[in-house]
Every structure is written in structure tokens, then in C-alpha cells.
Protein backbone atom coordinates (compact mmCIF):
# COMPACT_ATOMS: atom_id res chain seq x y z
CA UNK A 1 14.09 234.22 -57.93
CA UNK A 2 12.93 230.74 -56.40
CA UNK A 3 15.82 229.05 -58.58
CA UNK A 4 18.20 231.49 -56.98
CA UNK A 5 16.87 230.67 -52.96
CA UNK A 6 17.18 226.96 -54.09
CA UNK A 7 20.90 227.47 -55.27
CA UNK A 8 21.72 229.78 -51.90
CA UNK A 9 19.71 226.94 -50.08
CA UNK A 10 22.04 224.09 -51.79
CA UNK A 11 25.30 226.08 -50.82
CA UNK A 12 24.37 226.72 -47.37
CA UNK A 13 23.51 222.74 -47.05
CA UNK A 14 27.00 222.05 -48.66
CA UNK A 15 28.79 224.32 -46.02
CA UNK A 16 27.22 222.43 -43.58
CA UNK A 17 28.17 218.75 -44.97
CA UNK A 18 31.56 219.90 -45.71
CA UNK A 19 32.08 221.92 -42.31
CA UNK A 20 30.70 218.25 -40.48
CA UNK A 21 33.15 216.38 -42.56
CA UNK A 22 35.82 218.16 -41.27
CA UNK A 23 35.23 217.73 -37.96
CA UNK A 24 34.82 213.99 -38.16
CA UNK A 25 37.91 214.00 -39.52
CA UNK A 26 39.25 215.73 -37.08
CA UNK A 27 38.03 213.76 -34.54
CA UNK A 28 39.14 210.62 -36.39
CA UNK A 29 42.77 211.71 -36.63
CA UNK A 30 43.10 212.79 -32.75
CA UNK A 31 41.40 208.89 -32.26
CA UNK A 32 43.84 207.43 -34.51
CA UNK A 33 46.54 209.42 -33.20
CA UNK A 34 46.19 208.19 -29.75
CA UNK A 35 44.49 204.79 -30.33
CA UNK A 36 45.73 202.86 -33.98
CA UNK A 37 48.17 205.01 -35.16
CA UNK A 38 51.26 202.03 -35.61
CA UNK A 39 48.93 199.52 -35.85
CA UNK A 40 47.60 199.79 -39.51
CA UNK A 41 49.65 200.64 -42.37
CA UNK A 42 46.91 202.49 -44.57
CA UNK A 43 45.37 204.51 -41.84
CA UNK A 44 44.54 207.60 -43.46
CA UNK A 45 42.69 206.10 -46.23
CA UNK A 46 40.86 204.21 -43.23
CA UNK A 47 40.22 208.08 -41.72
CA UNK A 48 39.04 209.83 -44.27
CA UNK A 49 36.37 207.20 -45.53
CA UNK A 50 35.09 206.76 -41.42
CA UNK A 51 34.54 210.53 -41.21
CA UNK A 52 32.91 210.48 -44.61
CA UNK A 53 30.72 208.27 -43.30
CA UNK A 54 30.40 210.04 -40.43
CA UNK A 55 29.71 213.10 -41.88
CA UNK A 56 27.10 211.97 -44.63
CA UNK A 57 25.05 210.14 -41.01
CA UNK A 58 25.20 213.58 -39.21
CA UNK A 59 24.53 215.89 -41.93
CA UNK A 60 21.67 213.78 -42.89
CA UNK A 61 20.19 213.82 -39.38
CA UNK A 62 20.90 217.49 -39.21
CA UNK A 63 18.44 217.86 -42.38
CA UNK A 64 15.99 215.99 -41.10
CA UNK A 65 15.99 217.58 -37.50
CA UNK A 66 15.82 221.16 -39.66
CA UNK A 67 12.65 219.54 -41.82
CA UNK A 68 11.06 218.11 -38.52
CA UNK A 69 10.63 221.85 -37.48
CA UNK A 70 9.77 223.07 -40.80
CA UNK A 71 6.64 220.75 -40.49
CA UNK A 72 5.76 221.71 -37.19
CA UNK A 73 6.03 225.34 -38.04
CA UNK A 74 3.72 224.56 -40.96
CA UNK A 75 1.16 222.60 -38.99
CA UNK A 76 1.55 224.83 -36.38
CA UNK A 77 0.03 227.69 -38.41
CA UNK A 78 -2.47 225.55 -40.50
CA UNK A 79 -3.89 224.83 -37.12
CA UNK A 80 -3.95 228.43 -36.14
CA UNK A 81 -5.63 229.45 -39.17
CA UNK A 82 -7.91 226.80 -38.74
CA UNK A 83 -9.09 228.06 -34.94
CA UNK A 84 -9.98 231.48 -36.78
């Protein structure tokens, strides 16, 4: 059962990364669109490694934001337990 919530866990975190990554590239297209778009000749290779990048910094951040309040939930209710 705990390998099972750790899989579900993993896949949930993947929709996440991969739902991120398409944003930033979303976002990069509509910039390059408007911005660089004649300029460079191998743009969407450019595009798809910034919102990579992009989307590895987020989803990372995202993680650590959700772990941040995992902790205080957890020291939250060791402190409760503690006052009883």
C-alpha cells in the first residue's frame, strides 16, 4: 500500500512538472512570437530548452513551497501534543 501512495504521489508530481512545462512554453512562444521571432534562425530549439528550464525552477519551488507546509503542519501538531 505505501509503494502504491508513493507511485500515485510520483504521477501527481509529474502532472504537475509536465502541466508547468507547458505553460512556459507557452509563454515562451507568445514572447518569441512578438519579440525574436526573425531574429534567430534556431528559435524553437532556443524555446523549448528556456521553458525547460523554466519549468524544472518552478516545479521545484512548487515542491518545496508544498514541503514548507508539510513541516509546519507537522510541527504544528508536535507542538499541540506537546501542550497536552
Amino acid at each position: 500500500m505505501w509503494i502504491m501512495s508513493n507511485v500515485v504521489k510520483e504521477v501527481l508530481e509529474l502532472k504537475e512538472f509536465i502541466s508547468t512545462f507547458i505553460l512556459c512554453l507557452i509563454v515562451c512562444w507568445v514572447a518569441t512570437f512578438f519579440f525574436v521571432g526573425l531574429i534567430i534562425n534556431n528559435i524553437w530549439a532556443i524555446v523549448i530548452i528556456v521553458a525547460f528550464l523554466l519549468a524544472v525552477l518552478i516545479t521545484a519551488f512548487m515542491n518545496q513551497q508544498s514541503r514548507i507546509e508539510e513541516l509546519e503542519r507537522k510541527m504544528e501538531k508536535s507542538l499541540n501534543n506537546k501542550q497536552d
